[in-house]
N, C-alpha and C. Protein backbone atom coordinates (compact mmCIF):
# COMPACT_ATOMS: atom_id res chain seq x y z
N UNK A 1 -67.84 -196.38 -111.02
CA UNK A 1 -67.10 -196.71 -112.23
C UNK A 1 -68.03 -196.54 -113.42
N UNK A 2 -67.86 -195.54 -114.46
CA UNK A 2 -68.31 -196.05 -115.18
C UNK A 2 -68.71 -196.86 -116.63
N UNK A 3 -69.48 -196.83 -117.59
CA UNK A 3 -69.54 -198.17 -118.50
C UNK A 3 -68.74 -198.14 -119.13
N UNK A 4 -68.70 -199.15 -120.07
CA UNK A 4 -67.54 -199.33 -120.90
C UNK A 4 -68.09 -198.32 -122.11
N UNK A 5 -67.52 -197.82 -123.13
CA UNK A 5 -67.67 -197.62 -125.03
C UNK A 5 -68.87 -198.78 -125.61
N UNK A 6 -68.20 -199.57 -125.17
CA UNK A 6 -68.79 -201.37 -125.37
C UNK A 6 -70.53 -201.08 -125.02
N UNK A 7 -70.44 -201.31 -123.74
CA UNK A 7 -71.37 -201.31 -123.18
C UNK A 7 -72.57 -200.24 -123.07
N UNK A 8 -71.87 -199.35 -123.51
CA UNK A 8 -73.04 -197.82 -123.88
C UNK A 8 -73.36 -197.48 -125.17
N UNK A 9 -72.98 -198.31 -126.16
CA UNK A 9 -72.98 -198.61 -127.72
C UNK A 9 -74.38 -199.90 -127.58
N UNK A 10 -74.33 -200.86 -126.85
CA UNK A 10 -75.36 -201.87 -126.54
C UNK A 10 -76.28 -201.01 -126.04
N UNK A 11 -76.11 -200.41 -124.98
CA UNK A 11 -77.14 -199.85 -124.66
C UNK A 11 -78.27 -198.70 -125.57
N UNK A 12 -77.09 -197.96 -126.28
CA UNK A 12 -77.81 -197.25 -127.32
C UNK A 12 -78.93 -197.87 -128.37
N UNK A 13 -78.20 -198.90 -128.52
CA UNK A 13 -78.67 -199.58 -129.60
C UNK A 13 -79.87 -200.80 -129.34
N UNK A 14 -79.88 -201.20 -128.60
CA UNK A 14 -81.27 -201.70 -127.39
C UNK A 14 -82.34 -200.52 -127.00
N UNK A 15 -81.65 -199.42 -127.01
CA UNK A 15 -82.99 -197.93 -126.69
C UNK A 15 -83.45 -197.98 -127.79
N UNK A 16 -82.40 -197.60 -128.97
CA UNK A 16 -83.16 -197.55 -130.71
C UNK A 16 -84.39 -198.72 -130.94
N UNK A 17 -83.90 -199.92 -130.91
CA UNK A 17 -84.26 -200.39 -131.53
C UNK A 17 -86.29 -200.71 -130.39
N UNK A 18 -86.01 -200.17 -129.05
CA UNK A 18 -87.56 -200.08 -128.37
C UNK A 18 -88.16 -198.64 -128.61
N UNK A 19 -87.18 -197.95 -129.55
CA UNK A 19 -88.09 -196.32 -129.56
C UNK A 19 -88.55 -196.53 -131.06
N UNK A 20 -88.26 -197.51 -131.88
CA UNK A 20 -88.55 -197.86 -132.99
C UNK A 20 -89.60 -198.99 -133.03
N UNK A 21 -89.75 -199.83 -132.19
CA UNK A 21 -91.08 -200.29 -131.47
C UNK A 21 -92.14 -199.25 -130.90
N UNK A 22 -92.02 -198.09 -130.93
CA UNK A 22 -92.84 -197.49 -129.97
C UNK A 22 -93.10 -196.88 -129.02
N UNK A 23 -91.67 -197.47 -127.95
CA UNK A 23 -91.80 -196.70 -126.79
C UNK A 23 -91.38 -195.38 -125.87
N UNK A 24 -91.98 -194.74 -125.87
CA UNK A 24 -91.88 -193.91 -125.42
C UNK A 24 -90.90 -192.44 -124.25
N UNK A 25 -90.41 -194.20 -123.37
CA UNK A 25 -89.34 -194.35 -122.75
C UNK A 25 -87.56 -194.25 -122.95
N UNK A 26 -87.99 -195.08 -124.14
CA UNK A 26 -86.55 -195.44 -124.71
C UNK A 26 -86.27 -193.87 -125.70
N UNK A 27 -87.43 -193.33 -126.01
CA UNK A 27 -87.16 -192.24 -126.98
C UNK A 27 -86.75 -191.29 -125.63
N UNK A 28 -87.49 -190.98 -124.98
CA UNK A 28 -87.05 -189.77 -123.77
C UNK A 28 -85.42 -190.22 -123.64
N UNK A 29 -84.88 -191.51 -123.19
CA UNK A 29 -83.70 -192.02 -122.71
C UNK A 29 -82.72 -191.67 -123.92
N UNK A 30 -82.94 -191.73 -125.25
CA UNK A 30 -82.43 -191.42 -126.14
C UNK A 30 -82.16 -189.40 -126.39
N UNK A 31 -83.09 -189.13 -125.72
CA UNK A 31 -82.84 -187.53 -125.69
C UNK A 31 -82.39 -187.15 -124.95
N UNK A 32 -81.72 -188.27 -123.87
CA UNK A 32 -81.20 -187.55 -122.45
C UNK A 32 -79.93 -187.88 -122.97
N UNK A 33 -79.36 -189.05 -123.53
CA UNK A 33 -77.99 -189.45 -123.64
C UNK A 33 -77.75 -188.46 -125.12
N UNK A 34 -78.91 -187.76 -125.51
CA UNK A 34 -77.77 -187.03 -126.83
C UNK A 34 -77.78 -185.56 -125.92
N UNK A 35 -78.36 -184.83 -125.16
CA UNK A 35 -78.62 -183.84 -124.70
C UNK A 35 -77.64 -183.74 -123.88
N UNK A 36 -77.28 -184.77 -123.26
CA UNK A 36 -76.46 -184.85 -121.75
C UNK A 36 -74.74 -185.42 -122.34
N UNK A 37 -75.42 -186.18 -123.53
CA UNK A 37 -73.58 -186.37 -123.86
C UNK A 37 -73.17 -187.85 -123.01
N UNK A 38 -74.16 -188.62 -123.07
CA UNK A 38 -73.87 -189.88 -122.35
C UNK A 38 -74.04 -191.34 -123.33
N UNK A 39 -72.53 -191.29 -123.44
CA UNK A 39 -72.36 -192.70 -124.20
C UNK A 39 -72.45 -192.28 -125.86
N UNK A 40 -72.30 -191.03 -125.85
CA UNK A 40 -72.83 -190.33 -127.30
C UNK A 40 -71.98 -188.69 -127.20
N UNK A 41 -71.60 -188.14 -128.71
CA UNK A 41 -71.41 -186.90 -128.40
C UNK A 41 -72.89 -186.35 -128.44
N UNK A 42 -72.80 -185.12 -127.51
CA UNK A 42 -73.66 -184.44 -127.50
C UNK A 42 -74.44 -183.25 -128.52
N UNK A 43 -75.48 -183.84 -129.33
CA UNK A 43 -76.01 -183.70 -130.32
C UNK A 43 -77.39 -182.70 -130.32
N UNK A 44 -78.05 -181.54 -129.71
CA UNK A 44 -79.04 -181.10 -129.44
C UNK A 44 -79.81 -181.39 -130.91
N UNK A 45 -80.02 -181.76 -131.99
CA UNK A 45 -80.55 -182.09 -133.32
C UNK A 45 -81.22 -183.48 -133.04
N UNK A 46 -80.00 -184.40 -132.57
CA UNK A 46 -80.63 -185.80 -132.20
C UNK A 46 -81.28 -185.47 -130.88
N UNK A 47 -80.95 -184.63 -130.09
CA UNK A 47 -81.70 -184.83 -128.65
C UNK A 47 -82.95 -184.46 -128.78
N UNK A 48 -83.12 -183.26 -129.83
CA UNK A 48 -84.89 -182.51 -129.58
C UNK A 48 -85.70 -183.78 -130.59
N UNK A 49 -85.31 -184.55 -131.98
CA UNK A 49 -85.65 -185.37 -132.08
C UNK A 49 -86.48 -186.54 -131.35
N UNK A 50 -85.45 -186.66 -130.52
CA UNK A 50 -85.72 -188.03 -129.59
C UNK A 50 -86.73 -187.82 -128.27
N UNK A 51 -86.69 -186.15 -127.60
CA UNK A 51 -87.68 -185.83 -127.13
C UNK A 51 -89.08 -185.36 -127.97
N UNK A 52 -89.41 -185.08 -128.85
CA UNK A 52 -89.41 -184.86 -129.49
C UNK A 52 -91.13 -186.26 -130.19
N UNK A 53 -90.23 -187.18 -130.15
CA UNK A 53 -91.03 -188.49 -130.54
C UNK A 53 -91.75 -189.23 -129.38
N UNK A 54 -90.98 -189.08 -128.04
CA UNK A 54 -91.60 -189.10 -127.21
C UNK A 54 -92.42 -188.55 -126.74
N UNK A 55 -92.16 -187.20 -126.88
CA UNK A 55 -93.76 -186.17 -126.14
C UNK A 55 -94.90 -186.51 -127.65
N UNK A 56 -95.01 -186.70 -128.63
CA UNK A 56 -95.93 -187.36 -129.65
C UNK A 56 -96.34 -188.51 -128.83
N UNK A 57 -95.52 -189.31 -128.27
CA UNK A 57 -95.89 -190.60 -127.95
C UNK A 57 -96.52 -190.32 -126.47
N UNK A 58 -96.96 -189.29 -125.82
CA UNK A 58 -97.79 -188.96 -124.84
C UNK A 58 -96.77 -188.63 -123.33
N UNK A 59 -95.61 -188.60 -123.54
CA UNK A 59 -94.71 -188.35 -122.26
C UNK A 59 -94.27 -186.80 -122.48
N UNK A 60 -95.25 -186.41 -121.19
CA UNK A 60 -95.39 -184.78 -120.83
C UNK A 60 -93.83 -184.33 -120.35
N UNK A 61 -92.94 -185.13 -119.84
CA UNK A 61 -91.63 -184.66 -119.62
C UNK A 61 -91.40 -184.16 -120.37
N UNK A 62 -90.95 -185.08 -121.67
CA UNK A 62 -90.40 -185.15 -123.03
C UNK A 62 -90.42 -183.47 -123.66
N UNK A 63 -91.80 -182.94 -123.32
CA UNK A 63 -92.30 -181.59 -124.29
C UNK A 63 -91.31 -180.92 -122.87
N UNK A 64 -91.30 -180.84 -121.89
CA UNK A 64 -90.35 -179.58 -121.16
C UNK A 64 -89.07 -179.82 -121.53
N UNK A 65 -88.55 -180.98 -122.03
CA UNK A 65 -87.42 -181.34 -122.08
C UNK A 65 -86.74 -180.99 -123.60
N UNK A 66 -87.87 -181.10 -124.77
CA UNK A 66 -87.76 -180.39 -125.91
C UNK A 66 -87.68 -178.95 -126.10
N UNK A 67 -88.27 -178.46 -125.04
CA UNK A 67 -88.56 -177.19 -125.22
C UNK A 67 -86.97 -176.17 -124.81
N UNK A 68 -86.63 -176.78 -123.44
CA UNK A 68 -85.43 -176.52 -123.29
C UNK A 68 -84.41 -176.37 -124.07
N UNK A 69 -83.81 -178.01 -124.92
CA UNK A 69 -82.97 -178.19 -125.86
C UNK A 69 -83.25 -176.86 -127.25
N UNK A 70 -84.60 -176.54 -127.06
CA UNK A 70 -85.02 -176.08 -128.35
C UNK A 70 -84.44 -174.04 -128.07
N UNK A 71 -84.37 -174.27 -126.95
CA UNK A 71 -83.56 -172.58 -126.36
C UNK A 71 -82.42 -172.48 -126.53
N UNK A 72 -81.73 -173.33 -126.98
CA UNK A 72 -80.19 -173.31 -127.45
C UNK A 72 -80.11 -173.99 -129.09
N UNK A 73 -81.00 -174.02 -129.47
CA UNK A 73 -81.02 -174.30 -131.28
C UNK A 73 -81.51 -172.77 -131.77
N UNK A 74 -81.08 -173.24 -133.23
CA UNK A 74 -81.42 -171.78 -134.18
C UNK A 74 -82.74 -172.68 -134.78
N UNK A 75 -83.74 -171.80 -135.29
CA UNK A 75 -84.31 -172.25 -136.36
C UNK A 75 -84.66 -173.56 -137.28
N UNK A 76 -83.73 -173.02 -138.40
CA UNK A 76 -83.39 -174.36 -138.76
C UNK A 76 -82.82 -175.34 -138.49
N UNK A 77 -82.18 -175.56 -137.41
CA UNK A 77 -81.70 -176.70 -136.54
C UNK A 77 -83.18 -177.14 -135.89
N UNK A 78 -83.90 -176.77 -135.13
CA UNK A 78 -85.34 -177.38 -134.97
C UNK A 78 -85.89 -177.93 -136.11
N UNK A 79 -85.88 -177.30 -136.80
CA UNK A 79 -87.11 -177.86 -138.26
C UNK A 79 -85.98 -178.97 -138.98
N UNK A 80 -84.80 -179.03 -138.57
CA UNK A 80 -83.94 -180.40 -139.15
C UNK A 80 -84.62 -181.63 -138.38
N UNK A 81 -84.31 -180.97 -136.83
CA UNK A 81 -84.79 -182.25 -135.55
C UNK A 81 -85.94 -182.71 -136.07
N UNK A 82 -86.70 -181.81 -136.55
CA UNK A 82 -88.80 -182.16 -136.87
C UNK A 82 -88.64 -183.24 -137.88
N UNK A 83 -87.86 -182.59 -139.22
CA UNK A 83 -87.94 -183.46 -140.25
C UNK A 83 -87.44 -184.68 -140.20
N UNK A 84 -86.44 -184.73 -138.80
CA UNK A 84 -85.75 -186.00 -138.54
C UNK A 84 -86.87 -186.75 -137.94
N UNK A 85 -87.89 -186.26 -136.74
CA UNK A 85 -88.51 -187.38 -136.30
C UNK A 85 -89.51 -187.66 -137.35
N UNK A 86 -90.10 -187.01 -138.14
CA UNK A 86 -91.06 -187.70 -139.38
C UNK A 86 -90.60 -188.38 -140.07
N UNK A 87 -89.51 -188.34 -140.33
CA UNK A 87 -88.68 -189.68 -141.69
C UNK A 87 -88.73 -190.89 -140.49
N UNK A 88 -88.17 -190.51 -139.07
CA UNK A 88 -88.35 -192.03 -138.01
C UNK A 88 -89.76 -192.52 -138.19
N UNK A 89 -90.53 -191.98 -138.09
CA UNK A 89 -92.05 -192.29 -137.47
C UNK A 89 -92.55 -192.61 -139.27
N UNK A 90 -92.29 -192.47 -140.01
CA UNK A 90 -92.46 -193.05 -141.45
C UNK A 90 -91.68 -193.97 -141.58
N UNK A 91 -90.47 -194.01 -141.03
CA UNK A 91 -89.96 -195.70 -141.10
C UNK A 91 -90.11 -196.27 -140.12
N UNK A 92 -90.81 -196.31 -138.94
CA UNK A 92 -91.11 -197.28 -138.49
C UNK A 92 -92.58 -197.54 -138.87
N UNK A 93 -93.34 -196.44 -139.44
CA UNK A 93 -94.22 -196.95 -139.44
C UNK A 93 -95.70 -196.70 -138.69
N UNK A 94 -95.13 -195.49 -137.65
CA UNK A 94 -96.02 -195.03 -136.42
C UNK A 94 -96.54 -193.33 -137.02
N UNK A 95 -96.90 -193.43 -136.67
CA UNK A 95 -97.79 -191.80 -137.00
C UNK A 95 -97.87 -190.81 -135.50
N UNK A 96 -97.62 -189.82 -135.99
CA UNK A 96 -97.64 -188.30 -134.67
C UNK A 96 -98.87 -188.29 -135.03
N UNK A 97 -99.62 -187.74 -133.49
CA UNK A 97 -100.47 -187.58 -132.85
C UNK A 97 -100.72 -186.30 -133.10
């Protein structure tokens, strides 16, 4: 069975708010549910983002997993995703590696 709207809206929003702490995890998990279309429409802009902040944050998946998403973007759709994770990592506060 699976989750509710409800319940994958909590969940989203419990990943945000630990990939905005830092972790690493929650950012990969955040690039799988925009990539994969889970609990979210499927967004490759938010997904290479979210992998994206994670492979910065040292998770070697993350960069095969960006790289992929990044074979079905144009151009400037990557350099949107980029500019998206630097405005994150300036508001939270964390700096790329």
């Amino acid at each position: 069975m699976g989750i509710s709207i409800k319940s994958a809206e909590f969940l989203l929003a419990s990943r945000m708010a630990e990939a905005a702490g830092g972790c690493a995890d929650a950012c990969y998990d955040l690039g799988m549910a925009y990539s994969c279309g889970n609990g979210v429409d499927i967004d490759l802009i938010e997904a290479h983002k979210w992998f994206n902040l994670a492979a910065v944050r040292g998770m070697e998946e993350a960069q095969y997993c960006r790289s992929d998403v990044a074979e079905e973007m144009s151009g400037r759709e990557i350099a949107e995703a980029q500019r998206l994770a630097r405005a994150f990592l300036a508001e939270t506060g964390r700096r790329a590696a």
